[in-house]
Protein backbone atom coordinates (compact mmCIF):
# COMPACT_ATOMS: atom_id res chain seq x y z
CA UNK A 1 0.00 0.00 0.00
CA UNK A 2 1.56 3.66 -0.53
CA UNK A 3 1.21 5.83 2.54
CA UNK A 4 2.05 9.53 2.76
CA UNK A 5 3.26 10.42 6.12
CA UNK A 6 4.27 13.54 7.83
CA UNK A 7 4.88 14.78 11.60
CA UNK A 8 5.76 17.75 13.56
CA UNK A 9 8.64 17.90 15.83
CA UNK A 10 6.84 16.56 18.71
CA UNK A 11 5.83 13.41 16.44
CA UNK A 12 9.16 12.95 14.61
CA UNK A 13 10.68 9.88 16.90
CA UNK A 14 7.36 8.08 16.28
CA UNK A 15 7.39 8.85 12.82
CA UNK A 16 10.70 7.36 12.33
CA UNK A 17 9.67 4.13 13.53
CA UNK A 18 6.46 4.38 11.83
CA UNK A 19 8.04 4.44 8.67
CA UNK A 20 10.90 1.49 9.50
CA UNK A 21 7.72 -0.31 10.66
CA UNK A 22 5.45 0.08 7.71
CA UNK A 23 8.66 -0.08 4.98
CA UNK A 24 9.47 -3.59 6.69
CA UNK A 25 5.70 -4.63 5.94
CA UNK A 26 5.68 -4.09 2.33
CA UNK A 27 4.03 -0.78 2.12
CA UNK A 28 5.69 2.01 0.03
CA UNK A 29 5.74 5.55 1.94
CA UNK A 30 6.40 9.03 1.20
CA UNK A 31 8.18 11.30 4.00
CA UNK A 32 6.73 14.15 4.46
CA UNK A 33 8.64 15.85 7.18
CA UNK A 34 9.77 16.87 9.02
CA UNK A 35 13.01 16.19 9.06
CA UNK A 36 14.32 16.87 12.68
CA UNK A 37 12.83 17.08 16.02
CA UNK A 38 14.03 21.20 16.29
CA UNK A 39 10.70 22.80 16.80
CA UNK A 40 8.57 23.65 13.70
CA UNK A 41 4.99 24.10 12.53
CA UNK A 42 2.67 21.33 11.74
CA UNK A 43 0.60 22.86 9.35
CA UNK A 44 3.63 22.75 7.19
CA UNK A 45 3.74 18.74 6.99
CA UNK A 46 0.16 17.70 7.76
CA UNK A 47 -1.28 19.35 4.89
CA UNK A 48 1.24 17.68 1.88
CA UNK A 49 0.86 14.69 3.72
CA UNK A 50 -2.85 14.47 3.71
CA UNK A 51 -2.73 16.74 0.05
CA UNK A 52 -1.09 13.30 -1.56
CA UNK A 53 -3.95 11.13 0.00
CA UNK A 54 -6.71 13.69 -1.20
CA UNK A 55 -4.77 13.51 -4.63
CA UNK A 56 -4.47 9.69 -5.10
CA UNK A 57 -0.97 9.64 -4.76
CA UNK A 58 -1.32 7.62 -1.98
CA UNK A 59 -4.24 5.31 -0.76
CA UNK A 60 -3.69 6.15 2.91
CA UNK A 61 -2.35 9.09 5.52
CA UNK A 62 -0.51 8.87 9.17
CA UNK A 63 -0.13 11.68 10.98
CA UNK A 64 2.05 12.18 14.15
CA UNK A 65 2.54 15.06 16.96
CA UNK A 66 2.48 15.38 20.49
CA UNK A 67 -1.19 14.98 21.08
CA UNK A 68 -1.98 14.64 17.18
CA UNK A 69 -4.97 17.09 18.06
CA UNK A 70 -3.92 19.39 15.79
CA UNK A 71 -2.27 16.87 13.27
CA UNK A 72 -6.11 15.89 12.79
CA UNK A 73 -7.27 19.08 12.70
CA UNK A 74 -4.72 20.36 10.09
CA UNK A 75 -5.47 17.28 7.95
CA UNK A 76 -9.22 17.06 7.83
CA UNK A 77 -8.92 21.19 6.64
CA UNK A 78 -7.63 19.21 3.04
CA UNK A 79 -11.01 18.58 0.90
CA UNK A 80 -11.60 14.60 1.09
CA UNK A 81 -9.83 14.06 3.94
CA UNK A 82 -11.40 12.09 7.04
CA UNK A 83 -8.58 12.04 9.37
CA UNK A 84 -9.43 9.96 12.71
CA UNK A 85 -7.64 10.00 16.22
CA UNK A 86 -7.03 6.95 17.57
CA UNK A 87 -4.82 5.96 20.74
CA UNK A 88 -6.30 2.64 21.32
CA UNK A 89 -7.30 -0.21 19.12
CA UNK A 90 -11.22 0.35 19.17
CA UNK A 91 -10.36 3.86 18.38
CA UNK A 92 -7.94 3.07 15.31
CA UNK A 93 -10.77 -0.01 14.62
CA UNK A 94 -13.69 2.03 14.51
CA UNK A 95 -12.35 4.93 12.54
CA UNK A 96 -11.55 3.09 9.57
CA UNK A 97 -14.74 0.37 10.09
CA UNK A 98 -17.33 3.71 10.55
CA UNK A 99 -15.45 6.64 9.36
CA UNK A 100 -13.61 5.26 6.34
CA UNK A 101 -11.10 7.05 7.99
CA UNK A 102 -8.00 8.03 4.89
CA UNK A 103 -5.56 9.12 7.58
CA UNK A 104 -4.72 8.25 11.14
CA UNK A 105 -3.30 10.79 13.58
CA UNK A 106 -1.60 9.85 16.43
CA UNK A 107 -0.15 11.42 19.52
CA UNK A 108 3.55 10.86 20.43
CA UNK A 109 3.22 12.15 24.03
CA UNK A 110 -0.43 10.26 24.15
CA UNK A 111 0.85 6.28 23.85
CA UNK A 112 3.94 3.73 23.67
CA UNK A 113 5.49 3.72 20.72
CA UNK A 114 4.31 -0.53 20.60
CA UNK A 115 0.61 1.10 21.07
CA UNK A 116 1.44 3.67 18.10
CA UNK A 117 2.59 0.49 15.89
CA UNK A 118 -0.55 -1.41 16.98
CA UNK A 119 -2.77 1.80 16.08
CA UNK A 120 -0.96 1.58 12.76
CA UNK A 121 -1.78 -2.05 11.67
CA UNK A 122 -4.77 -2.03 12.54
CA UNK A 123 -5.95 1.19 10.57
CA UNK A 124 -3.87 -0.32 7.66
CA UNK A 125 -5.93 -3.93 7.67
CA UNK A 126 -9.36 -2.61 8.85
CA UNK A 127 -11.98 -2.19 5.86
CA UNK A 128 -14.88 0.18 5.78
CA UNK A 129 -17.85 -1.63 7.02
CA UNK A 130 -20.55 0.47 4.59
CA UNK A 131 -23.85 -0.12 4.97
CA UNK A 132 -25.43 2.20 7.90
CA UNK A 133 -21.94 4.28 7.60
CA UNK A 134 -22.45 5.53 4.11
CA UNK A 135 -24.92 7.75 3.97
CA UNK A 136 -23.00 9.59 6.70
CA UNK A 137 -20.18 10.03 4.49
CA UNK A 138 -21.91 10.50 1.51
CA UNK A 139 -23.58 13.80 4.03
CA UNK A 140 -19.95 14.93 4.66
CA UNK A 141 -19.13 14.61 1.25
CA UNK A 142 -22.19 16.96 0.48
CA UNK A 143 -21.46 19.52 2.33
CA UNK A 144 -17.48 18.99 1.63
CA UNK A 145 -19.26 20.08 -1.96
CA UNK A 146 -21.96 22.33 -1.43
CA UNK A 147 -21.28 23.73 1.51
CA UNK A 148 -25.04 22.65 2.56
CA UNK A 149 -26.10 20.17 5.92
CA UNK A 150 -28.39 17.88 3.86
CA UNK A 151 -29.99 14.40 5.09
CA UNK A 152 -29.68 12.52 2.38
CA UNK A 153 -31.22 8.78 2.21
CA UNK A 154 -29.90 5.74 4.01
């Protein structure tokens, strides 16, 4: 699978490992940044990473910073994006099974880095369940679109 990743300096060590991790599995992945742990901005990383997943170039997105609060935020402000926190494995479960989550974030200062590789795998092998779950995206896609909150059918 090809995975665009990206971290602030807060997520960096995790995002290391991430990618050692993921690269050891198979997957093909795209750094990023950044490429230190001197303090930066996250904005600057999030967004290309999630930007590749919203363009195709990749079919999934992990995010990493301290609390990955605003690692989520920054990557759900990029148009097709459903970025999902997770820091345990119902968490990472659910927001791929309900969400059809396209990028994980995950907090650095939040979990072990063993937790952070469990989060990971499990995102990565968990399919969208559908069914009940669609029409909610299908709503977020909507107003993604139109910029209009619109029940549509089930």
């Amino acid at each position: 699978m090809k995975i665009s990743i990206g971290s602030d300096h807060a997520g960096f060590g995790y995002k290391q490992r991430i990618i050692e991790h993921l690269r050891a599995a198979g997957h093909e992945v795209t750094d990023h940044g950044t490429h230190s742990a001197d303090s930066t901005d996250y904005p600057l990383w999030i967004i290309p990473a999630a930007e590749a997943v919203a363009k195709g170039e990749a079919e999934r997105g992990i995010v990493v910073g301290g609390s990955g609060n605003g690692e989520a935020i920054a990557a759900n402000k990029v148009r097709g994006i459903r970025c999902g926190l997770a820091w345990c494995n119902q968490t990472a479960e659910f927001t791929r099974r309900h969400n059809d989550a396209n990028v994980l974030s995950i907090g650095q200062r939040m979990t072990s880095i063993e937790i952070a590789l469990d989060l990971v795998d499990i995102f990565l092998a968990t399919p969208f369940e559908g069914g009940r779950h669609q029409h909610r995206i299908d709503e977020l896609s909507h107003y993604e679109a139109t910029g209009e909150v619109k029940k549509l059918p089930a």
